[in-house]
Protein backbone atom coordinates (compact mmCIF):
# COMPACT_ATOMS: atom_id res chain seq x y z
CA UNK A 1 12.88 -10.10 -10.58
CA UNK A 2 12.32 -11.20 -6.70
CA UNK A 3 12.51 -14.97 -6.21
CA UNK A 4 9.24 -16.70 -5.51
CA UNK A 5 8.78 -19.52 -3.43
CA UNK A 6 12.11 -21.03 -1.99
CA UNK A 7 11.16 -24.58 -2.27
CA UNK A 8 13.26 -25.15 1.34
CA UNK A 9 10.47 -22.82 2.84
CA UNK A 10 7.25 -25.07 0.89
CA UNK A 11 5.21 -26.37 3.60
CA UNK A 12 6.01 -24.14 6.85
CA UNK A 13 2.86 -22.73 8.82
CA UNK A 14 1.42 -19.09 8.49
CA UNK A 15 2.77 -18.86 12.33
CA UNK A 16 6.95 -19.46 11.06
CA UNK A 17 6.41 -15.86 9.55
CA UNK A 18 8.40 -13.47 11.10
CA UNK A 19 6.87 -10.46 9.06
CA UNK A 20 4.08 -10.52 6.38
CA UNK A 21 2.89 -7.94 4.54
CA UNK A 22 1.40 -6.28 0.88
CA UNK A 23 0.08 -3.60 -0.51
CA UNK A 24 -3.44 -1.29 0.24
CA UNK A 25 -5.39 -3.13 -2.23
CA UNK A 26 -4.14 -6.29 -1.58
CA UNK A 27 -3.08 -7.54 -5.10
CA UNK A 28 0.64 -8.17 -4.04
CA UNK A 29 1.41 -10.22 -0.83
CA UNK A 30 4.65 -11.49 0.80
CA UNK A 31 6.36 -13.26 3.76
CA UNK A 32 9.44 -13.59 5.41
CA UNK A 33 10.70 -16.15 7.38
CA UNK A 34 14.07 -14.37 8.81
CA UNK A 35 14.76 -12.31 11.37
CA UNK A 36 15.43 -8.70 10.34
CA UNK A 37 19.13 -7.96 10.03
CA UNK A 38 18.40 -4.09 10.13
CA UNK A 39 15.49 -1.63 10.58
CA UNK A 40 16.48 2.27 10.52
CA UNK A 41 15.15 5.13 8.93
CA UNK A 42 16.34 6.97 5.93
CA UNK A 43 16.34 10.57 5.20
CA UNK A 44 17.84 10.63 1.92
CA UNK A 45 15.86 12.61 -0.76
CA UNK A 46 15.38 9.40 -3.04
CA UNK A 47 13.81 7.62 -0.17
CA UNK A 48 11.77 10.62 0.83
CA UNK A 49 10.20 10.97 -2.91
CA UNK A 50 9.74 6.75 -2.90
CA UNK A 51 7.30 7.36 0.19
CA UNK A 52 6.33 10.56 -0.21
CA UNK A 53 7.15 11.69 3.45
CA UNK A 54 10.10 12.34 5.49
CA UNK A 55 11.74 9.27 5.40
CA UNK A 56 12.09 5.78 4.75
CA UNK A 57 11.71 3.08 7.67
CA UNK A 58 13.13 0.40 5.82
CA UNK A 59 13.10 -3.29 7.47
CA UNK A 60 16.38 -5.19 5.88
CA UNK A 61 15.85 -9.20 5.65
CA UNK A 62 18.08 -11.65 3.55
CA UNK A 63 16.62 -11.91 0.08
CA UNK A 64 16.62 -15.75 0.67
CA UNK A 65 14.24 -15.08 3.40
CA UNK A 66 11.67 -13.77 1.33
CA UNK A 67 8.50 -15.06 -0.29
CA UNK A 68 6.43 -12.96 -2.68
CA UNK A 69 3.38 -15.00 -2.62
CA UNK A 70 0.93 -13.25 -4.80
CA UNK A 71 1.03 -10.40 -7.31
CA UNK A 72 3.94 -9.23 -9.82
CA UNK A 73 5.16 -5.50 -8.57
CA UNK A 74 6.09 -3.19 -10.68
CA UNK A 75 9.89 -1.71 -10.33
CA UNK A 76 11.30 1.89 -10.93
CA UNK A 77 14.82 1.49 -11.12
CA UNK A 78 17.48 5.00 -9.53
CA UNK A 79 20.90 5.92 -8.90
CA UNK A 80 22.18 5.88 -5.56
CA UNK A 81 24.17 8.60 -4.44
CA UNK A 82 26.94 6.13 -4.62
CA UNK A 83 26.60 5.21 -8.22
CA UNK A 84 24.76 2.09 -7.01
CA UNK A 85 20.83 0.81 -9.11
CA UNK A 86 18.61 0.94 -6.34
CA UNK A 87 15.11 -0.92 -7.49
CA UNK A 88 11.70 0.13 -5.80
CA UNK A 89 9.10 -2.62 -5.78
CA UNK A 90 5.67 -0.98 -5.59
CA UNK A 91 1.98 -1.63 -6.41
CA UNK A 92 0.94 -0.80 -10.13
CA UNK A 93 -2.85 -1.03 -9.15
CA UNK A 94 -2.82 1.01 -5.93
CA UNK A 95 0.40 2.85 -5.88
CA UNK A 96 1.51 1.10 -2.28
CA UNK A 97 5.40 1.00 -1.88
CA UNK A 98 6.49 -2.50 -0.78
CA UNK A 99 10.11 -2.92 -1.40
CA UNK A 100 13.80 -1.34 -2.45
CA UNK A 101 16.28 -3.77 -3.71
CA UNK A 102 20.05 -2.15 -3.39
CA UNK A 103 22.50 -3.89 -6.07
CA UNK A 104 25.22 -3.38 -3.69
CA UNK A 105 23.89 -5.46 -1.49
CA UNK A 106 22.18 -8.20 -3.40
CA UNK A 107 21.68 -10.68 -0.57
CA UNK A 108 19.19 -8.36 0.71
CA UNK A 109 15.98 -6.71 0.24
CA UNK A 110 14.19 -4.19 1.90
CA UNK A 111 10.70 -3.57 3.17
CA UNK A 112 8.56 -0.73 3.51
CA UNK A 113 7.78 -0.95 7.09
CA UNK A 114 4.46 0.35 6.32
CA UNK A 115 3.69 -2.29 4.45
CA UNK A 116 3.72 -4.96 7.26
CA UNK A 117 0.36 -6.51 8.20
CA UNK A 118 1.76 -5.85 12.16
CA UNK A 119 3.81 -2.22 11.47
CA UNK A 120 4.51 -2.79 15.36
CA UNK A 121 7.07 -4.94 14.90
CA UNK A 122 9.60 -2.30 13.47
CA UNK A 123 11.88 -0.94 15.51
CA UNK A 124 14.15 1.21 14.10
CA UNK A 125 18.12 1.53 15.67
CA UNK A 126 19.31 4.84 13.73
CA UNK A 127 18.37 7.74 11.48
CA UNK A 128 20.71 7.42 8.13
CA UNK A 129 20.94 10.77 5.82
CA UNK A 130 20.00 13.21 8.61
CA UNK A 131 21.83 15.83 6.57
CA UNK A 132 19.03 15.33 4.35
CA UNK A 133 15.79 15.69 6.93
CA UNK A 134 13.21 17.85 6.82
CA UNK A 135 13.31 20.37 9.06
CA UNK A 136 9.70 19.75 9.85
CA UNK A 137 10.52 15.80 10.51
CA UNK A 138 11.09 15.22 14.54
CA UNK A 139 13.48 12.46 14.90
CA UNK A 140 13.78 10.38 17.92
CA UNK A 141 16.66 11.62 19.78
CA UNK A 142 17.89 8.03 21.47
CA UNK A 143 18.65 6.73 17.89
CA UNK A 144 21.54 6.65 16.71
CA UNK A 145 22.61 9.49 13.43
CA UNK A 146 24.53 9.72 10.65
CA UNK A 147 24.77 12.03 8.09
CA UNK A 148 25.03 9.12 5.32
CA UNK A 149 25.23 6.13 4.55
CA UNK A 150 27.04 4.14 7.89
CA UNK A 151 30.37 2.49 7.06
């Protein structure tokens, strides 16, 4: 379950978001109040049947950070390739995915970039599991690559 409210962020204004965000429908809304401590894209397969498309651009903040502020989502829980639970958040009334919560890393959570109510702000540093891309998928060539996970 994703913490609600931190009680240390009660009160701030609308503008101390750094990202905010939901789902197409709008029954589940969140905010963040942290700077992102990675965006990239994945190529993996898992992330590329979560969205549907060619990859993932994921938007890691500190779980701390976040606020789910309306709506329950509803969680599909997967093996990494590592042998790690990796839990996607997503929208049971429209379908919208919103988040992916990696138990190896349970500090953090991750955001669908698509998701944010100003997708602008991502800006992605590398494509991860290029081994993986779709030949049809045109990466951007000044990222940085690697073929899984980086250590």
């Amino acid at each position: 379950m994703l913490a609600t409210v931190d009680q240390s962020l009660v009160g701030l204004a609308m503008s101390d978001e750094v990202f905010s965000g939901g789902c197409a429908c709008g029954a589940i809304r969140y905010g963040a109040f942290g700077q992102a401590r990675y965006m990239g894209n994945c190529h993996c397969r898992d992330c590329q049947q979560a969205t549907g498309s060619a990859y993932f651009p994921a938007v890691l903040i500190k779980r701390s950070d976040f606020n789910l502020k309306r709506g329950e989502p509803s969680w599909f829980e997967r093996m990494s390739d590592s042998g790690h639970a990796m839990s996607h958040g997503f929208c049971s009334k429209c379908g919208s995915p919103l988040f992916l919560k990696n138990e190896v890393n349970e500090g953090a959570i991750m955001l669908f970039a698509g998701s944010l109510d100003d997708p602008s702000l991502y800006r992605p540093s590398r494509n991860i599991y290029v081994n993986s891309a779709q030949h049809w998928d045109f990466m951007d060539s000044s990222l940085l690559k690697s073929d899984g996970m980086p250590r």
